[in-house]
C-alpha atoms as a PDB file:
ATOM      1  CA  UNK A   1     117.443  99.791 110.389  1.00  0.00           C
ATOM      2  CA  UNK A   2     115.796  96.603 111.815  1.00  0.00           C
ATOM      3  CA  UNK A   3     115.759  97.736 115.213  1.00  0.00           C
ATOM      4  CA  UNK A   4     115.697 101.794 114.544  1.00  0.00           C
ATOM      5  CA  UNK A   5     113.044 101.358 112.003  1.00  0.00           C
ATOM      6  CA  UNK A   6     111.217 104.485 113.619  1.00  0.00           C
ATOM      7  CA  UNK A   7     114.361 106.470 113.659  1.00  0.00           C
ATOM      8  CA  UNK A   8     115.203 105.715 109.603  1.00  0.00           C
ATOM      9  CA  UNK A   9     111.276 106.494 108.749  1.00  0.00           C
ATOM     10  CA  UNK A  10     111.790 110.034 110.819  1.00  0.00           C
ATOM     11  CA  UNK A  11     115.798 110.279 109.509  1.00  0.00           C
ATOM     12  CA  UNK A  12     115.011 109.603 105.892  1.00  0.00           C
ATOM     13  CA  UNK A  13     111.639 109.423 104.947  1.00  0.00           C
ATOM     14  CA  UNK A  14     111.333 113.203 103.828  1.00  0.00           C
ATOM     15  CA  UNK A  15     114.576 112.423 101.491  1.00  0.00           C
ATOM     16  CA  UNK A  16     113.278 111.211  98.147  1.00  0.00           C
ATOM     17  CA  UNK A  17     115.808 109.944  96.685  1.00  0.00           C
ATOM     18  CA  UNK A  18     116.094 107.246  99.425  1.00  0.00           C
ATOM     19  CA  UNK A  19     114.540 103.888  99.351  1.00  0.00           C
ATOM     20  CA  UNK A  20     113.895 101.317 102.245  1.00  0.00           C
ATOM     21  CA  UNK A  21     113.767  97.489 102.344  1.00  0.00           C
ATOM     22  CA  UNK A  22     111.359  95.794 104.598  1.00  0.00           C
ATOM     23  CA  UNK A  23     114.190  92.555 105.663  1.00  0.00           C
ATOM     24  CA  UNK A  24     112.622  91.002 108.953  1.00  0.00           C
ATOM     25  CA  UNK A  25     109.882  93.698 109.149  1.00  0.00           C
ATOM     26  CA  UNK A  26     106.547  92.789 110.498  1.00  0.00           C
ATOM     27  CA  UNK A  27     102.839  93.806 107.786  1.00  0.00           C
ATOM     28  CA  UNK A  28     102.097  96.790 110.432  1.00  0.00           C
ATOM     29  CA  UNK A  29     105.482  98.204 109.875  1.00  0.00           C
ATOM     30  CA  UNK A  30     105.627  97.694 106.363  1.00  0.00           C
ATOM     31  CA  UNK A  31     101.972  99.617 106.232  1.00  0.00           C
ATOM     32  CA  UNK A  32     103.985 102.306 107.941  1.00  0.00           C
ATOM     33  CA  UNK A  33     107.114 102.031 105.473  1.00  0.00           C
ATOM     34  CA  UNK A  34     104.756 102.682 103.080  1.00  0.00           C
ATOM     35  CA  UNK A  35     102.882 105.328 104.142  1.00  0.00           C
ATOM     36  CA  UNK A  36     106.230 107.292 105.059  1.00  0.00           C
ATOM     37  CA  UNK A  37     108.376 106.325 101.830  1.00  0.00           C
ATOM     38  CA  UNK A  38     105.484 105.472  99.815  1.00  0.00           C
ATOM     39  CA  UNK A  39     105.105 102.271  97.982  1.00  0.00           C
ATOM     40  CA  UNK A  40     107.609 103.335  94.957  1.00  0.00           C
ATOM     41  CA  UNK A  41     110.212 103.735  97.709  1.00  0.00           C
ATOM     42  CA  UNK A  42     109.882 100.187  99.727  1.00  0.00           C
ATOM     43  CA  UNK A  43     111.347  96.792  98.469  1.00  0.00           C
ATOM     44  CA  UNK A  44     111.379  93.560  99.273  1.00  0.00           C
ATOM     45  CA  UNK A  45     114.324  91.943 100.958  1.00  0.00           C
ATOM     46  CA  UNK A  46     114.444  89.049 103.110  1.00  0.00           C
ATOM     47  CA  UNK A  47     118.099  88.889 104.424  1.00  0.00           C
ATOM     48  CA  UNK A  48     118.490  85.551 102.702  1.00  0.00           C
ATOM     49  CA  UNK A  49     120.642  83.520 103.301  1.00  0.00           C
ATOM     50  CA  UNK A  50     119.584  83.696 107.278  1.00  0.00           C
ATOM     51  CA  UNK A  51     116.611  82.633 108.103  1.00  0.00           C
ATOM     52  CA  UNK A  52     113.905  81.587 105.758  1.00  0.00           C
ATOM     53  CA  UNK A  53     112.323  83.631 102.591  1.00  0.00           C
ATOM     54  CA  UNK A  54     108.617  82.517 103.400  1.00  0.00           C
ATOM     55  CA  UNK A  55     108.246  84.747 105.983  1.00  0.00           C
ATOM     56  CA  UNK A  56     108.948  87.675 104.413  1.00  0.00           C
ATOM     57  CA  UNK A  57     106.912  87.219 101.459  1.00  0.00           C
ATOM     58  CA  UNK A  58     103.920  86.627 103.622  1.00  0.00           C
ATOM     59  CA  UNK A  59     104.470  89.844 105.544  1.00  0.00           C
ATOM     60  CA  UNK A  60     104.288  91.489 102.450  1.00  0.00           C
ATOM     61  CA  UNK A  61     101.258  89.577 101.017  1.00  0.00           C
ATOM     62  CA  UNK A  62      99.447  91.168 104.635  1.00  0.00           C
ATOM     63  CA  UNK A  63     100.492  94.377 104.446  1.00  0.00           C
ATOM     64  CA  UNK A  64      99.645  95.230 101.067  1.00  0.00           C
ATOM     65  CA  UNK A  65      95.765  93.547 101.672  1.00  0.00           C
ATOM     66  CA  UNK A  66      95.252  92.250  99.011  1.00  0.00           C
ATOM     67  CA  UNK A  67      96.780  95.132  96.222  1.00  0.00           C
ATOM     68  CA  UNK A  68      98.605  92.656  94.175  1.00  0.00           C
ATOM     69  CA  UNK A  69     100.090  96.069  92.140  1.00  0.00           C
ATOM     70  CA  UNK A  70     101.261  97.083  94.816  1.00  0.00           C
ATOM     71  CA  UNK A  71     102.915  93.685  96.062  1.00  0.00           C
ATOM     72  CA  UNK A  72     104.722  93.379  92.461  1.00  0.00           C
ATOM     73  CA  UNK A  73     105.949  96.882  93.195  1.00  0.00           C
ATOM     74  CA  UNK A  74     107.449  95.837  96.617  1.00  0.00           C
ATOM     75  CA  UNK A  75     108.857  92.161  95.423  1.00  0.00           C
ATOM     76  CA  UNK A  76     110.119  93.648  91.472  1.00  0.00           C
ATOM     77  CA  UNK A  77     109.157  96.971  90.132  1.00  0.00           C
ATOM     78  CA  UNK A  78     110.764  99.343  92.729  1.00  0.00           C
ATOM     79  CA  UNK A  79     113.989  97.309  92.226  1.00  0.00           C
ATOM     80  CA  UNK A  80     113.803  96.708  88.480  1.00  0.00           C
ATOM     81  CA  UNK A  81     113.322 100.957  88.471  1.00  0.00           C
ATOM     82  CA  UNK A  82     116.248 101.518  91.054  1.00  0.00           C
ATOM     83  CA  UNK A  83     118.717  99.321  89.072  1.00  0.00           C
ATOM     84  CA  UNK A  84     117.260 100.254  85.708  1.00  0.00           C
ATOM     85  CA  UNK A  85     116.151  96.835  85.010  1.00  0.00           C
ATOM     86  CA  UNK A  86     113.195  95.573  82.847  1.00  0.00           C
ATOM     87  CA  UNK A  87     110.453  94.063  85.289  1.00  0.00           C
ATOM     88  CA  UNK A  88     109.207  91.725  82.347  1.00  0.00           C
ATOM     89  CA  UNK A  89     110.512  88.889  81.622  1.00  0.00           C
ATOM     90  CA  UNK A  90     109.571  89.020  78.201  1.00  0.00           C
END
């Protein structure tokens, strides 16, 4: 949904059993991901191998304003849930 990002938060957001990924989204729309999926719901993606990965990770460094809980949610825990995998490397 890069380009119908409005139409996928109005489409799916009330499903919740769907997730998003914020690939080439800008902080204010991930802010609005958020608040539509809610932060379990979002993950990180950067649509590597095109382009480059810094970008992305800042985004989500803005957007989340400082909540580094709910940064690790976006960038591992969400994903580590969704493909029943343990977050920790330990």
């Amino acid at each position: 949904g890069l380009f119908q990002v409005k139409h996928v938060m109005k489409l799916l957001g009330p499903l919740s059993n769907v997730s998003v990924d914020i690939s080439f989204q800008p902080p204010a729309m991930i802010r609005k991901l958020l608040a539509v999926f809610g932060p379990e719901r979002v993950l990180y993606a950067s649509d590597w191998p095109y382009g480059n990965h810094l970008p992305p990770i800042k985004a989500v460094h803005k957007a989340c304003r400082g909540d580094e809980g709910l940064a690790r949610m976006i960038f591992a825990d969400n994903a580590a849930r969704l493909l029943k995998l343990s977050a920790d490397p330990a």
